[in-house]
Protein backbone atom coordinates (compact mmCIF):
# COMPACT_ATOMS: atom_id res chain seq x y z
CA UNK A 1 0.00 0.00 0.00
CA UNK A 2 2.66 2.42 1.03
CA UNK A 3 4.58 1.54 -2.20
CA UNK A 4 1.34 2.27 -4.12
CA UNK A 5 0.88 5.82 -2.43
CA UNK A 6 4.62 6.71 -3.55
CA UNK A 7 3.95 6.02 -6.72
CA UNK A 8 0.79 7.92 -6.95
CA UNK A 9 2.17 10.91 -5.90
CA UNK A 10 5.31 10.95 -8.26
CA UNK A 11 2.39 10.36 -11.25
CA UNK A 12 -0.03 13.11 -9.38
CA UNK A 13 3.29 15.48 -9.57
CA UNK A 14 4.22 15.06 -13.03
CA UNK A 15 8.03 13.72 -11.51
CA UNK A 16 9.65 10.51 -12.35
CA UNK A 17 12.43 8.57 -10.41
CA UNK A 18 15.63 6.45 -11.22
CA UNK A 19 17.28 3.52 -8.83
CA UNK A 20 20.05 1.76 -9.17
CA UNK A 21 19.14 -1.36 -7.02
CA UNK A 22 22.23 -2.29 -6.10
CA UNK A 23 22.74 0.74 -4.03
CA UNK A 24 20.99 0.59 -1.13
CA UNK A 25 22.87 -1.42 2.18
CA UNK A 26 21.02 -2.21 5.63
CA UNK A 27 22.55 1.06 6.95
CA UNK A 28 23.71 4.36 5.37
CA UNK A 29 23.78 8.39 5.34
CA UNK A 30 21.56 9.30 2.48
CA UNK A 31 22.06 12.83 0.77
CA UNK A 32 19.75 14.98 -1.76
CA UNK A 33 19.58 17.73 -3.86
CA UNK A 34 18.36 20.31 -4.79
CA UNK A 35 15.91 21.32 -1.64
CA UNK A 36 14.19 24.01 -3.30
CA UNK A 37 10.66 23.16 -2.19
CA UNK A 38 8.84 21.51 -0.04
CA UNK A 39 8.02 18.85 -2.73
CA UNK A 40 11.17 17.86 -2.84
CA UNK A 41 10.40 16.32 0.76
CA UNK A 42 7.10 15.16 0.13
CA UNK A 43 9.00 13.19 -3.41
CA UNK A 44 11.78 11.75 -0.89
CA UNK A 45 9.14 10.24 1.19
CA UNK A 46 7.02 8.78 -2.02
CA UNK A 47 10.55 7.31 -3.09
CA UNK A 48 11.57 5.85 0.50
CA UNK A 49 7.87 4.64 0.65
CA UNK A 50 8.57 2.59 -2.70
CA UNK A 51 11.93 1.60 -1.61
CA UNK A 52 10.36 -0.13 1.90
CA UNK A 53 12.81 2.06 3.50
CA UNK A 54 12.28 3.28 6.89
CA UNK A 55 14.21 6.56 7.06
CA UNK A 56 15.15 9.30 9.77
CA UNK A 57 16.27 12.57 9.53
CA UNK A 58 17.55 15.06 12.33
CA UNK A 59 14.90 18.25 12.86
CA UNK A 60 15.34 20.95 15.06
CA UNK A 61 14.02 20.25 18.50
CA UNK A 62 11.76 23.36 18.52
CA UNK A 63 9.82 21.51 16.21
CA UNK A 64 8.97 18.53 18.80
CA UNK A 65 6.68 20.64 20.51
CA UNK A 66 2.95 19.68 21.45
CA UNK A 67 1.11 17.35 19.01
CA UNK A 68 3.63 17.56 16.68
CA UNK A 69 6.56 15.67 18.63
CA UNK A 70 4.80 12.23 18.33
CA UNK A 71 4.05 12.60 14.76
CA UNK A 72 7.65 13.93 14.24
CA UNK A 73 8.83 11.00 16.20
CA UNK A 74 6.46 8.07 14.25
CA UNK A 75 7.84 8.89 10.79
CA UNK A 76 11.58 8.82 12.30
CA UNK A 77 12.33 12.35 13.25
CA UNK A 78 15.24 12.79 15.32
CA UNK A 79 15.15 16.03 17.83
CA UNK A 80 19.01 18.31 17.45
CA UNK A 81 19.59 21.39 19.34
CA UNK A 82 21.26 23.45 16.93
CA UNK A 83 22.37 25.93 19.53
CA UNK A 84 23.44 23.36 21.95
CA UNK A 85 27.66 22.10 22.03
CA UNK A 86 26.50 18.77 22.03
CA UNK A 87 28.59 16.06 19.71
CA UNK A 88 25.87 15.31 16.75
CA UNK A 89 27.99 12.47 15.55
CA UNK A 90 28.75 10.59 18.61
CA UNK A 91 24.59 10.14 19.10
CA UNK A 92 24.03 9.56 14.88
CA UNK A 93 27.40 6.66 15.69
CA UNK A 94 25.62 5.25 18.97
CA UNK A 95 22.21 5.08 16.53
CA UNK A 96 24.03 3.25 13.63
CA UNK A 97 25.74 0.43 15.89
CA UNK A 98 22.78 -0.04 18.06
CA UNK A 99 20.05 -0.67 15.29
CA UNK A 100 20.46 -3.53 12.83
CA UNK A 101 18.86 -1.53 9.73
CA UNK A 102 19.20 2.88 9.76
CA UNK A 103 19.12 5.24 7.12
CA UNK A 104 20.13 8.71 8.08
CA UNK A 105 18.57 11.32 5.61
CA UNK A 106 20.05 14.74 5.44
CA UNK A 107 19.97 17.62 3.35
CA UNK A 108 23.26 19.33 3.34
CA UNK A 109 22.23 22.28 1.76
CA UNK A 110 19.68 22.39 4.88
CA UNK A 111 17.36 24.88 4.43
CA UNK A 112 15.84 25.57 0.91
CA UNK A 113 17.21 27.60 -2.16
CA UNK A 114 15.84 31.06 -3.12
CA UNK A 115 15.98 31.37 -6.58
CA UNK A 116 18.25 33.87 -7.94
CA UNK A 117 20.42 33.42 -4.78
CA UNK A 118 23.50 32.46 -4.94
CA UNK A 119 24.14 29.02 -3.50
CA UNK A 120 25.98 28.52 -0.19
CA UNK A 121 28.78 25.66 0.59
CA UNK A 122 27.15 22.86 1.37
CA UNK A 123 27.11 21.35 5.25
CA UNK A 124 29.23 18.16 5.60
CA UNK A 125 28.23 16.76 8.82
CA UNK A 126 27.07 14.19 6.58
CA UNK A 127 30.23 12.80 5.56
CA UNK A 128 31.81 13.57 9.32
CA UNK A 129 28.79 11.19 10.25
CA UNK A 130 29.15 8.95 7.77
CA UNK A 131 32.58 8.74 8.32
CA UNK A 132 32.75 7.86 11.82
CA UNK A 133 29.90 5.28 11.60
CA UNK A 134 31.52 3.68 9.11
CA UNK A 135 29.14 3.44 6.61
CA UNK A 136 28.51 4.87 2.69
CA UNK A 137 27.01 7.85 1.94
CA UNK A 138 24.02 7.50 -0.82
CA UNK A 139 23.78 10.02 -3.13
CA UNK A 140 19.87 11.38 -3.94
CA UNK A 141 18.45 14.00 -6.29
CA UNK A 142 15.79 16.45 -7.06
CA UNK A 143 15.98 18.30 -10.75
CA UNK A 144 13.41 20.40 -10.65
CA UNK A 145 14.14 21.98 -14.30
CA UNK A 146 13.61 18.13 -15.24
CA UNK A 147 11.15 16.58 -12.92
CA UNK A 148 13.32 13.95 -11.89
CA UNK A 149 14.72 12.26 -8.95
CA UNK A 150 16.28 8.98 -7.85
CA UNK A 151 19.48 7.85 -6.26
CA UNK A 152 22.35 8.13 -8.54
CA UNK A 153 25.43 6.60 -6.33
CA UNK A 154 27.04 6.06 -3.22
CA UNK A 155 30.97 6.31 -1.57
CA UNK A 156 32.39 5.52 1.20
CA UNK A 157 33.93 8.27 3.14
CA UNK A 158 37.79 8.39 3.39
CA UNK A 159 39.58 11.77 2.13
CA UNK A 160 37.15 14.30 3.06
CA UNK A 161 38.61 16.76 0.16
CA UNK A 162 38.27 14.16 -2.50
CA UNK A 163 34.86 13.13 -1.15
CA UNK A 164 33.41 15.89 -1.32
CA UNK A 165 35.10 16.62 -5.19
CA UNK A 166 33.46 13.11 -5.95
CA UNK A 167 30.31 14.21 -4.88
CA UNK A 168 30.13 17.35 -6.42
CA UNK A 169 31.27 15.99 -10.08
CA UNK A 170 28.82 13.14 -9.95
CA UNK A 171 25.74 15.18 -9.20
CA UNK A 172 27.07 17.54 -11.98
CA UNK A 173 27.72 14.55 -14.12
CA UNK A 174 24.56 12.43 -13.93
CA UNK A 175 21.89 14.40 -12.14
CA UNK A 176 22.88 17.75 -14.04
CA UNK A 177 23.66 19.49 -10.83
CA UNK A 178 25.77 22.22 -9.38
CA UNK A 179 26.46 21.93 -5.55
CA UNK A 180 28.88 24.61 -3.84
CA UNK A 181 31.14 22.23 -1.67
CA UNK A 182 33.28 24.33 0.85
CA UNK A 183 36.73 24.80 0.22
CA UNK A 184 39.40 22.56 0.57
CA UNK A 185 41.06 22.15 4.10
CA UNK A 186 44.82 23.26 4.40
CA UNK A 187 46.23 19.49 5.98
């Protein structure tokens, strides 16, 4: 049933989608772009819904707030406290070892392009996550000037510099994409 309502709402929307089955692993950080609307999250959740994936993502905690914070927390919302000095990827590590399946959904570019703005560097506490958990990152994608979306790839973290070159070419490459990734570290 859940597969069925994904698929109705990529036909409703006038979107299509592209997997690579091989992909997917019991447990991974999974990354999309472009989040330039909020159909882009509603087309994430039809494509998770086809995949049987049960995803999470991290929300700020001022969102968990009244009826909202058991609906939040149902569909695999994880509360952050963006002002607090608390260490993000320790808790996403102690998640990934202690459940057998987990898929971590982020949006690096976090909140969601204006158009005719320039695009910010990206945020990479994805791949720091990723990273330490030791497990791949999975690349998604939204084209809106296309109406198309899918998973195009995945790596597994190791140079953060080249990862994030890698990333950046093969959205340009195959989802016709231009991320801003921040600049390279001085090591």
């Amino acid at each position: 049933m859940k597969k069925q309502l994904g698929k109705l709402a990529f036909k409703l929307s006038g979107w299509t989608y592209h997997l690579q089955d091989d992909i997917l692993e019991d447990k991974q950080v999974i990354i999309g772009f472009e989040h330039t609307s909020m159909l882009d999250g509603v087309l994430s959740i039809s494509l998770f819904q086809i995949l049987g994936l049960q995803t999470h993502t991290l929300m700020k905690k001022e969102l968990f707030k009244g009826p909202m914070a058991p609906l939040l927390k149902a569909v695999g919302a994880i509360p952050v406290d963006r002002k607090a000095k608390q260490d993000t990827v320790s808790q996403m590590v102690e998640l990934f070892q202690s459940n057998n399946k987990f898929n971590l959904v982020i949006a690096p570019e976090a909140t969601r392009a204006k158009n005719g703005e320039p695009r910010k560097p990206i945020r990479t506490g994805f791949w720091h996550i990723a990273k330490a958990a030791n497990v791949p990152i999975v690349m998604m994608y939204a084209n809106p000037k296309t109406r198309q979306g899918g998973i195009i790839g995945k790596i597994y973290p190791h140079d953060f510099d080249q990862d994030m070159q890698t990333l950046k070419d093969l959205y340009k490459e195959l989802a016709e994409l231009d991320i801003v990734i921040p600049e390279p570290k001085n090591t």
